[in-house]
N, C-alpha and C. Protein backbone atom coordinates (compact mmCIF):
# COMPACT_ATOMS: atom_id res chain seq x y z
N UNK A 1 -17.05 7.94 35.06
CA UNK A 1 -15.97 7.06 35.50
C UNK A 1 -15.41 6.25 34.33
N UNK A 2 -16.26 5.57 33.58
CA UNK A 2 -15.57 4.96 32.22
C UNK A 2 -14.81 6.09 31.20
N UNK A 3 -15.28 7.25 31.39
CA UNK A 3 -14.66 8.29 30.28
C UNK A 3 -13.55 8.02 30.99
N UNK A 4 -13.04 8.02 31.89
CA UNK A 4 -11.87 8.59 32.80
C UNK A 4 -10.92 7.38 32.85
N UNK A 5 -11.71 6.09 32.72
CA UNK A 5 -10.99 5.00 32.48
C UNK A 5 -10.38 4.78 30.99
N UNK A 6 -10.89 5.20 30.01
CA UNK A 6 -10.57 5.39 28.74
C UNK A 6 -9.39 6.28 28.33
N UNK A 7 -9.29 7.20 29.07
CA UNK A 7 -8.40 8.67 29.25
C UNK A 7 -6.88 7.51 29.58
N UNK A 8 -5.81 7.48 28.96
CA UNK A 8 -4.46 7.01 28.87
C UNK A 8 -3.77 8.07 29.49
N UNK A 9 -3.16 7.69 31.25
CA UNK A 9 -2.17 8.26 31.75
C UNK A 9 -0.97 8.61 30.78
N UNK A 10 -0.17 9.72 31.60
CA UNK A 10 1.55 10.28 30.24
C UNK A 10 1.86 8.95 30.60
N UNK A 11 1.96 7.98 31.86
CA UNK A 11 2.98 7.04 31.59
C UNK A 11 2.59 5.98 30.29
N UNK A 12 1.25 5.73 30.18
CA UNK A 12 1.13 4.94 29.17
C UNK A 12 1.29 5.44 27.46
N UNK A 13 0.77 6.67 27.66
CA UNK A 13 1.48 7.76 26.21
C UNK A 13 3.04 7.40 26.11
N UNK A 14 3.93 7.56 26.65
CA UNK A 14 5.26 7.20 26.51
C UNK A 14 5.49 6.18 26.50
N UNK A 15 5.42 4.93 26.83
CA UNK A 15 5.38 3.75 26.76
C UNK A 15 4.74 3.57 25.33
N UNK A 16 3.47 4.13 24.60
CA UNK A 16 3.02 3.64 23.84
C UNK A 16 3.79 4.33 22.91
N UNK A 17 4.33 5.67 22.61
CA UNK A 17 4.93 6.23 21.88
C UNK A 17 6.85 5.41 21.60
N UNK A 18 7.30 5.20 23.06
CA UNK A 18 8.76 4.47 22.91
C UNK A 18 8.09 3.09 22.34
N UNK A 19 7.53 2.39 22.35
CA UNK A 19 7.05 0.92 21.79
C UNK A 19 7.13 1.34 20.46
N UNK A 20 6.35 2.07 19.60
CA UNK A 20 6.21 2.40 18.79
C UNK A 20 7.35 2.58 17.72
N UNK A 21 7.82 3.50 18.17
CA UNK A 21 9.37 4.29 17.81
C UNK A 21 10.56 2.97 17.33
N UNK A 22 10.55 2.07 18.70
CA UNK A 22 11.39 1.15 19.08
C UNK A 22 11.10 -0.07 17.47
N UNK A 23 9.95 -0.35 17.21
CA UNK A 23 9.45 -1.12 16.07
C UNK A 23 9.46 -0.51 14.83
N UNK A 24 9.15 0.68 14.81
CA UNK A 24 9.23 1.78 13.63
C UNK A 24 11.26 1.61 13.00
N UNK A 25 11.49 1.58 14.15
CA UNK A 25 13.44 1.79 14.34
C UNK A 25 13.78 0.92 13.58
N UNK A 26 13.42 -0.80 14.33
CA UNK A 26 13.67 -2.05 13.94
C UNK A 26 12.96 -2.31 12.35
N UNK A 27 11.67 -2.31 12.10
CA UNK A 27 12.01 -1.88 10.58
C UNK A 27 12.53 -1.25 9.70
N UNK A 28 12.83 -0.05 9.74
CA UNK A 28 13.50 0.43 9.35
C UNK A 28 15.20 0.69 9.31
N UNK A 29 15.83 -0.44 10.09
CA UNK A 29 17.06 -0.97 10.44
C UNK A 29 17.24 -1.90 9.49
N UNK A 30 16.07 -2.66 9.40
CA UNK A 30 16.26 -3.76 8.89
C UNK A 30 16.05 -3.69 6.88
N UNK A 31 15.26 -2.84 6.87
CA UNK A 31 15.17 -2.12 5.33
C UNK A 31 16.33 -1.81 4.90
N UNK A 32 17.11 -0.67 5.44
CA UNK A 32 18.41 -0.46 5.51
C UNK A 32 19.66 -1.68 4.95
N UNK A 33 19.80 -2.69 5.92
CA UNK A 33 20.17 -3.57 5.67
C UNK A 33 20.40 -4.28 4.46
N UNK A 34 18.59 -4.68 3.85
CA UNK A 34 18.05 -5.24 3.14
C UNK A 34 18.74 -3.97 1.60
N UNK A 35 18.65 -3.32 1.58
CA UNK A 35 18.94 -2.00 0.31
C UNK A 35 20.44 -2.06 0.69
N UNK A 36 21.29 -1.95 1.61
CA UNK A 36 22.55 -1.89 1.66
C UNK A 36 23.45 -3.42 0.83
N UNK A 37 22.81 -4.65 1.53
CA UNK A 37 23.55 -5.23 2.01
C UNK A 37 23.18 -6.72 0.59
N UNK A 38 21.57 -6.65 0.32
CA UNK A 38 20.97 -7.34 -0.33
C UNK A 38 20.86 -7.64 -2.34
N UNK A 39 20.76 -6.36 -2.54
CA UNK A 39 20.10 -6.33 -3.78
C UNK A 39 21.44 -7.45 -4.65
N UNK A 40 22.47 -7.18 -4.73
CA UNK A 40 23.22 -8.39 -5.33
C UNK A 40 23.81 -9.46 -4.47
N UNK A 41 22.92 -10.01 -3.26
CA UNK A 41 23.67 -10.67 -2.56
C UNK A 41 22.79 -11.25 -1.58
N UNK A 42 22.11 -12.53 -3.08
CA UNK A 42 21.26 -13.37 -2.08
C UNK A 42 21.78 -14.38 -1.48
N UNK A 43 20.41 -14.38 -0.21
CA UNK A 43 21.07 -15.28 0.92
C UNK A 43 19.83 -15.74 1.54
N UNK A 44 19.85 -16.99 1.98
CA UNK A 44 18.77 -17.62 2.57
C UNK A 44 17.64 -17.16 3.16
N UNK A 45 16.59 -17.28 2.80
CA UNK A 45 15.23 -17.07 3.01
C UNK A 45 15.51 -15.17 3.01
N UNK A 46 15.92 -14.50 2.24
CA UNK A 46 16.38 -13.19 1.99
C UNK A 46 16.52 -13.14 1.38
N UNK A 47 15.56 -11.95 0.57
CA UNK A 47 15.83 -11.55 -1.13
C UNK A 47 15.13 -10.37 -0.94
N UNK A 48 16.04 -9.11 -1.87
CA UNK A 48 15.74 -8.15 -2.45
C UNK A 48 14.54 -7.58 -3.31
N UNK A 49 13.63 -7.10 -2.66
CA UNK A 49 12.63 -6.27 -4.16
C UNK A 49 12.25 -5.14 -3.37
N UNK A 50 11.61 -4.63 -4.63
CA UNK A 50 11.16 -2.86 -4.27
C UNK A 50 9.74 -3.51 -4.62
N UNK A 51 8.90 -3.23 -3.37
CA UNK A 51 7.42 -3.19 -3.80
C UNK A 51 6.60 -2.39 -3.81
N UNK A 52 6.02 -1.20 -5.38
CA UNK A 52 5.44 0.19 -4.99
C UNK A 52 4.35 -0.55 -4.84
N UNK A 53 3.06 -1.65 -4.94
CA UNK A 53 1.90 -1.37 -4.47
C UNK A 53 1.99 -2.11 -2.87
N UNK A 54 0.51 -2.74 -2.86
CA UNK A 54 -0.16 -2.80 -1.32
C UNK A 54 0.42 -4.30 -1.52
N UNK A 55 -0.02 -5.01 -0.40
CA UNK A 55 -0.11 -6.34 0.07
C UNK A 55 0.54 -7.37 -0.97
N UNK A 56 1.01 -7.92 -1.17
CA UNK A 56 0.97 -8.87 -2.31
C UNK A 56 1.72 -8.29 -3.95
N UNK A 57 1.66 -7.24 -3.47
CA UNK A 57 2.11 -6.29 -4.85
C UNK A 57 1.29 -5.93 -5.85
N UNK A 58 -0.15 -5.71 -5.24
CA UNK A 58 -1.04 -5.27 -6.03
C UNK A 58 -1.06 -3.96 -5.85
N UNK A 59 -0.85 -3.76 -7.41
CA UNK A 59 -0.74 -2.02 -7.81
C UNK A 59 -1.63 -1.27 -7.20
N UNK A 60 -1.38 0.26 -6.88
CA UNK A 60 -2.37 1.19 -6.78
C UNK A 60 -1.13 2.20 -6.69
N UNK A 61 -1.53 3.41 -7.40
CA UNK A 61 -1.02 4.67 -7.33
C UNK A 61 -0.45 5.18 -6.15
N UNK A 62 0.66 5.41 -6.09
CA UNK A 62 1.57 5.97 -4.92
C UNK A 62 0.77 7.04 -4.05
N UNK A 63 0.48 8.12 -4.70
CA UNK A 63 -0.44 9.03 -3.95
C UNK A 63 -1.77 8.14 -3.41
N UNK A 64 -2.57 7.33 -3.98
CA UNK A 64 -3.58 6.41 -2.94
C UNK A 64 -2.93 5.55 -1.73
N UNK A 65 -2.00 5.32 -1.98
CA UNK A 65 -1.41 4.24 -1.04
C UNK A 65 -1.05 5.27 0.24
N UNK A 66 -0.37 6.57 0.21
CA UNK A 66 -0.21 7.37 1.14
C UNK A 66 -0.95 7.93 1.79
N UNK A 67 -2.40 8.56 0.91
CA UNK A 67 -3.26 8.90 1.44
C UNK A 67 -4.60 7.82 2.66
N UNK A 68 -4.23 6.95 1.78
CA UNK A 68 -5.15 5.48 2.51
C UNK A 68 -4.09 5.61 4.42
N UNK A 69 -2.81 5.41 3.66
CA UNK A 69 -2.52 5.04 5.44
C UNK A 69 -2.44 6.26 5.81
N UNK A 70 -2.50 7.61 5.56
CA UNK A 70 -2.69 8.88 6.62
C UNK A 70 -4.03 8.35 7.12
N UNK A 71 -5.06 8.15 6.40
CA UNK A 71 -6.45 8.41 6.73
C UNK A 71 -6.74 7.08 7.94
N UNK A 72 -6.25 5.95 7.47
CA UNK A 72 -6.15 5.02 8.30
C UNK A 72 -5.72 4.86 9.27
N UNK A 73 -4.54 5.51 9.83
CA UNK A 73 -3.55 5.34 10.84
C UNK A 73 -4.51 5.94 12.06
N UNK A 74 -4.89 7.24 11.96
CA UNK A 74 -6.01 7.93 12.89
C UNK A 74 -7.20 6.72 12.94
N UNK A 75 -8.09 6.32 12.15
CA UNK A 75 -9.12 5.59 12.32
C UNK A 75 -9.05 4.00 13.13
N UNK A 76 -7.96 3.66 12.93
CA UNK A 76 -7.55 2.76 13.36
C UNK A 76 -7.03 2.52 15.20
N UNK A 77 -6.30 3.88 15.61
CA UNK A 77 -6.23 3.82 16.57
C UNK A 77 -7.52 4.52 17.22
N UNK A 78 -8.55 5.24 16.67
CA UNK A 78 -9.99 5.40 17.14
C UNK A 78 -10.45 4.30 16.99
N UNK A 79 -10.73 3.61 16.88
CA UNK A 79 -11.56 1.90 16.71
C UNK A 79 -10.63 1.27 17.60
N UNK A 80 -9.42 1.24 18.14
CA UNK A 80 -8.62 0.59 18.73
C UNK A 80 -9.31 1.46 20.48
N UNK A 81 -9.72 2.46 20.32
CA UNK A 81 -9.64 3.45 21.36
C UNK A 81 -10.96 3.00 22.23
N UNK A 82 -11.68 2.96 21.36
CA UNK A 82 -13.72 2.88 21.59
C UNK A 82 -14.16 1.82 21.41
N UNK A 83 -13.87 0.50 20.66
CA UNK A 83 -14.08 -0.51 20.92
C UNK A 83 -13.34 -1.34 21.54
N UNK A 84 -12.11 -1.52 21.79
CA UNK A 84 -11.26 -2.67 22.38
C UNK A 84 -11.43 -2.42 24.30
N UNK A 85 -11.05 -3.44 25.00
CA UNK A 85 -10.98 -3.07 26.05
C UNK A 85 -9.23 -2.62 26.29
N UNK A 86 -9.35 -1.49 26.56
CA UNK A 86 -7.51 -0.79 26.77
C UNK A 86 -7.29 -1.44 28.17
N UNK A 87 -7.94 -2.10 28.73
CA UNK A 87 -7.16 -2.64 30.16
C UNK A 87 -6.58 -4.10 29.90
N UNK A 88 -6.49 -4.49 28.68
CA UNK A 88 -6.22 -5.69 27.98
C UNK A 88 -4.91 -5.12 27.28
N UNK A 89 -3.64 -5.68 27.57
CA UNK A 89 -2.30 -5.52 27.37
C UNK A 89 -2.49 -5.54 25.33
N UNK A 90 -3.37 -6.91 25.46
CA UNK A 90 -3.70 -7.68 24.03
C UNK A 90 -4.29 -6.53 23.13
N UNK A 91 -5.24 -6.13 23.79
CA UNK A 91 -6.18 -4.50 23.00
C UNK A 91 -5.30 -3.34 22.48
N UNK A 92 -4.08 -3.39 23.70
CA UNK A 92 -3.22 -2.13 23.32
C UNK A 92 -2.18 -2.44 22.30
N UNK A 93 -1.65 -3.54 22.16
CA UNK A 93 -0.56 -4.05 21.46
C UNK A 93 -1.11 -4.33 20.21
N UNK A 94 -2.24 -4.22 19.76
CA UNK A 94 -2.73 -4.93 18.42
C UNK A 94 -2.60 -3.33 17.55
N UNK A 95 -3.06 -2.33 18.04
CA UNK A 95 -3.17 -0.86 17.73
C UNK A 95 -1.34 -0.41 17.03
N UNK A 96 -1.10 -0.46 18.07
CA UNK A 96 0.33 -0.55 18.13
C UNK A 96 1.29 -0.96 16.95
N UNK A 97 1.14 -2.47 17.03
CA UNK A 97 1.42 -3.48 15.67
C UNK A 97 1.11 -2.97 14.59
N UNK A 98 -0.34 -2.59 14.27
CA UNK A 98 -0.73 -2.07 13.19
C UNK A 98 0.18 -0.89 12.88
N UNK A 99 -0.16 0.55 13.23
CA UNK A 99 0.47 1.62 13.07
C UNK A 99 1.72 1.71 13.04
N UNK A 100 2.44 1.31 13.99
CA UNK A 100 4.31 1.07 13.61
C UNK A 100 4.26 0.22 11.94
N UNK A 101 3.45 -0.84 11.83
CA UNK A 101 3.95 -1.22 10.03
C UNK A 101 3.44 -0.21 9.32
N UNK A 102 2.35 0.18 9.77
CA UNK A 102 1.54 1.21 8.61
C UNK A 102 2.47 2.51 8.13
N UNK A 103 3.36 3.39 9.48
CA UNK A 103 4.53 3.58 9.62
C UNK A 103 5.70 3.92 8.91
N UNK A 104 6.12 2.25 9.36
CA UNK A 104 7.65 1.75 8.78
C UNK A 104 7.14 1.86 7.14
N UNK A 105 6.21 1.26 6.58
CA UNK A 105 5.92 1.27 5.27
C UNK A 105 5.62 2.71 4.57
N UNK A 106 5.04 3.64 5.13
CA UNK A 106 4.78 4.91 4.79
C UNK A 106 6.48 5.80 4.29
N UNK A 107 6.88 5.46 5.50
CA UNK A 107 8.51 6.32 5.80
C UNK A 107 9.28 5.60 4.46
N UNK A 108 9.10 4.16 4.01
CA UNK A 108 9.74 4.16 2.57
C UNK A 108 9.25 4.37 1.39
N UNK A 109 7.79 4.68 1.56
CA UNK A 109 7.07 5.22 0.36
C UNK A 109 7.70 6.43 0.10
N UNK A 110 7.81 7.44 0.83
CA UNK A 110 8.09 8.85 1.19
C UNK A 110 9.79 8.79 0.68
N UNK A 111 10.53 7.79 1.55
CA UNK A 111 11.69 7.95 1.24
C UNK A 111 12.39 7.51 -0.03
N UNK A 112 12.15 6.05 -0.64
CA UNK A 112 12.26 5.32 -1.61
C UNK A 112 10.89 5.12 -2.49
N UNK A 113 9.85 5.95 -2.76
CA UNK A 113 8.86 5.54 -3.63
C UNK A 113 8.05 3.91 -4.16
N UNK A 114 8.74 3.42 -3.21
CA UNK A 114 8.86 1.75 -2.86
C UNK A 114 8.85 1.23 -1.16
N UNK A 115 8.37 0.34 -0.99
CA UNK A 115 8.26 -0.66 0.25
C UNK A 115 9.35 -1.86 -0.21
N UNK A 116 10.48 -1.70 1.06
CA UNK A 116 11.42 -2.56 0.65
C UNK A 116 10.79 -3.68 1.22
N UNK A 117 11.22 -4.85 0.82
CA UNK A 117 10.91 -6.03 0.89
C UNK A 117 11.85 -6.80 0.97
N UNK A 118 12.22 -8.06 1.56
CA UNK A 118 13.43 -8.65 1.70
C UNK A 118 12.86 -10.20 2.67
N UNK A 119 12.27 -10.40 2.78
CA UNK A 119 12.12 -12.00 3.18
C UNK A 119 11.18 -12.59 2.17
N UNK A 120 11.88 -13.64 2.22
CA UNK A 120 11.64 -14.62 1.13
C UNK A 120 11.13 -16.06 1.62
N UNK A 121 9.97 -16.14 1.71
CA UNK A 121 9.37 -17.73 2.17
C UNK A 121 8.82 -18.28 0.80
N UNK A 122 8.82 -19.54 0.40
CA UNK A 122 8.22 -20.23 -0.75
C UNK A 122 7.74 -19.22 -1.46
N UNK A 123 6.34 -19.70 -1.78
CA UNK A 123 5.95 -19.03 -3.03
C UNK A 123 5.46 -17.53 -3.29
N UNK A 124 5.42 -17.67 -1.65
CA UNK A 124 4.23 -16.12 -1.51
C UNK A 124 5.13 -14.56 -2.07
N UNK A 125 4.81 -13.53 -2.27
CA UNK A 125 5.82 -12.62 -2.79
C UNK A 125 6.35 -12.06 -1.35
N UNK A 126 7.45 -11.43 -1.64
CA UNK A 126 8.47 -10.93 -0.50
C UNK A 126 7.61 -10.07 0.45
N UNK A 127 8.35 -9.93 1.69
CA UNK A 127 7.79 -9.30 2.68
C UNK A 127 8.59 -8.35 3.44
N UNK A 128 8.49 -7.67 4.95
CA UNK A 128 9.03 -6.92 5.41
C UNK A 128 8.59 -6.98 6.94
N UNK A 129 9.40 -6.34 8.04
CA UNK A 129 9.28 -6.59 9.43
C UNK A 129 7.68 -6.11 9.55
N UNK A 130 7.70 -4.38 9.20
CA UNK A 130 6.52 -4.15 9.47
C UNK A 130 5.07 -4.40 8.51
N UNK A 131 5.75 -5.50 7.68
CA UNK A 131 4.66 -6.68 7.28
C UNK A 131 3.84 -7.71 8.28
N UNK A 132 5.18 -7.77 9.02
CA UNK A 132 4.46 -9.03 9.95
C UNK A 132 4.27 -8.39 11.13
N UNK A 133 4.59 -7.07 11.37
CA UNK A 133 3.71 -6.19 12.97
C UNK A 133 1.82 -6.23 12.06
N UNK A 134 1.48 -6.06 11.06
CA UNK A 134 0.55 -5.50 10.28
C UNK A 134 -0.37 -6.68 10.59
N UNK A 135 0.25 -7.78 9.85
CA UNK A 135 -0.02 -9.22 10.08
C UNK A 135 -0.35 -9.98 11.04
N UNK A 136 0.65 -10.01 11.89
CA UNK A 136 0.14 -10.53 13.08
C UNK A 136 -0.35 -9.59 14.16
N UNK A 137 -0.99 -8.47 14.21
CA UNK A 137 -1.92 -7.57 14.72
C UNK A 137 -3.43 -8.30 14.04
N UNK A 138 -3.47 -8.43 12.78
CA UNK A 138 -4.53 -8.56 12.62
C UNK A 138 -4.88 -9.91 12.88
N UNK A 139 -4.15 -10.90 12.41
CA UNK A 139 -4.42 -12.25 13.10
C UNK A 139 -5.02 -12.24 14.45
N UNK A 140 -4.16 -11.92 15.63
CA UNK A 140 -4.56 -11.51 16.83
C UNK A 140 -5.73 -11.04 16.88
N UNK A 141 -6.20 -10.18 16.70
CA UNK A 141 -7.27 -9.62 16.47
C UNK A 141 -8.59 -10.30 15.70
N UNK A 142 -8.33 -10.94 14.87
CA UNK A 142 -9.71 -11.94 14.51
C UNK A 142 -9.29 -13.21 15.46
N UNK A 143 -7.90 -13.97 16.22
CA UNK A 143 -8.35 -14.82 17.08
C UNK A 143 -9.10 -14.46 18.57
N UNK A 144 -8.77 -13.32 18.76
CA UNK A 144 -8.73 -12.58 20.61
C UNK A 144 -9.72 -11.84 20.55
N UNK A 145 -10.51 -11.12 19.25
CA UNK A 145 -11.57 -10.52 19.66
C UNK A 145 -12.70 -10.50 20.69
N UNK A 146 -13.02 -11.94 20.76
CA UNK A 146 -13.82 -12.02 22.07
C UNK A 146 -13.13 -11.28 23.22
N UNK A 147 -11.92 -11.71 23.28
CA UNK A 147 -11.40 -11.58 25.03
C UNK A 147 -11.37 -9.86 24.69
N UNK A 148 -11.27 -9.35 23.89
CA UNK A 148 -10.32 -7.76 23.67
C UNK A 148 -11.25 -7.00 23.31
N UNK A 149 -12.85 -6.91 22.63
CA UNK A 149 -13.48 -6.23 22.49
C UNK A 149 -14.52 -5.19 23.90
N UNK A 150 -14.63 -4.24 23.91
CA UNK A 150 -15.17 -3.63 24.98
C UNK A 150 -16.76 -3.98 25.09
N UNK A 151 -17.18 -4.57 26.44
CA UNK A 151 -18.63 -4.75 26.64
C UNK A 151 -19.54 -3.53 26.61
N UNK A 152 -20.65 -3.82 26.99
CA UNK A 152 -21.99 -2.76 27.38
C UNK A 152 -21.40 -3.05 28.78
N UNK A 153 -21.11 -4.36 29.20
CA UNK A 153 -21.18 -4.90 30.68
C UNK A 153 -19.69 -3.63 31.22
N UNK A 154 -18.86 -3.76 30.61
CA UNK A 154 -17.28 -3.26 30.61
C UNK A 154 -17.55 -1.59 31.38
N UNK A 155 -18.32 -1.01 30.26
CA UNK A 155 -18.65 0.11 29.92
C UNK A 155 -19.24 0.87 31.16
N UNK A 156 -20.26 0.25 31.97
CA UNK A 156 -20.31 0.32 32.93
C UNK A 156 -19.86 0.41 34.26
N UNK A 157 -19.13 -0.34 34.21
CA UNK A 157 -18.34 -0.27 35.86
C UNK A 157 -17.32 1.17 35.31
């Protein structure tokens, strides 16, 4: 009975796939933008850069950075799958968050050899939409873990 509870109806596959798509879109709308509209034409809390490494703009080789999020993207929604409780809206949306930035960021590695970047807060270096799906997935996730992780007790019924 728990295998079977674990098992994701098509309606929730489509739902999780259009969610997905829909955020994947919106970053990548917004990259667009940012490369069209930006690079000579700053504007409040918006600024232009190309960022080839990870987080912060710490370097690592283009081919590691691609290979890390293929390998990740699968592991991630397995750990999202087997430990979280999926009857928790919170459990499913954190998976989600993650993979659409992991994603949006992949699709401009591939396309532009760079992660566009374009918001600009104080000091920290520039960022991107599916910066902050990445971000605030994981936040969520170290505050909600209690409520969102799957029991022994869970597991059972």
């Amino acid at each position: 009975d728990s295998i079977k509870a674990r098992i994701p109806t098509m309606k929730t596959k489509i739902f999780i796939t259009v969610l997905s798509a829909l955020l994947i879109t919106l970053d990548q709308l917004t990259k667009y933008f940012a490369l069209t509209y930006l690079p000579n034409n700053p504007r409040f809390l918006l600024e232009y850069s190309q960022n080839p490494g990870i987080a912060f703009g710490i370097a690592l080789p283009k081919i590691i950075l691609i290979i890390l999020t293929i390998v990740l993207i699968p592991l991630i929604y397995y750990i999202a799958k087997t430990e979280l409780d999926q009857k928790k809206p919170l459990a499913r949306a954190i998976p989600i968050l993650i993979i659409a930035g992991a994603i949006g960021n992949l699709l401009d590695r591939f396309t532009h050899g760079f992660v566009i970047d374009f918001i600009k807060i104080g000091p920290w270096p520039n960022f991107n939409i599916a910066d902050i799906y990445i971000s605030t997935a994981v936040l969520l996730a170290i505050v909600f873990y209690g409520r969102i992780v799957r029991t022994k007790k869970h597991d059972k019924h």
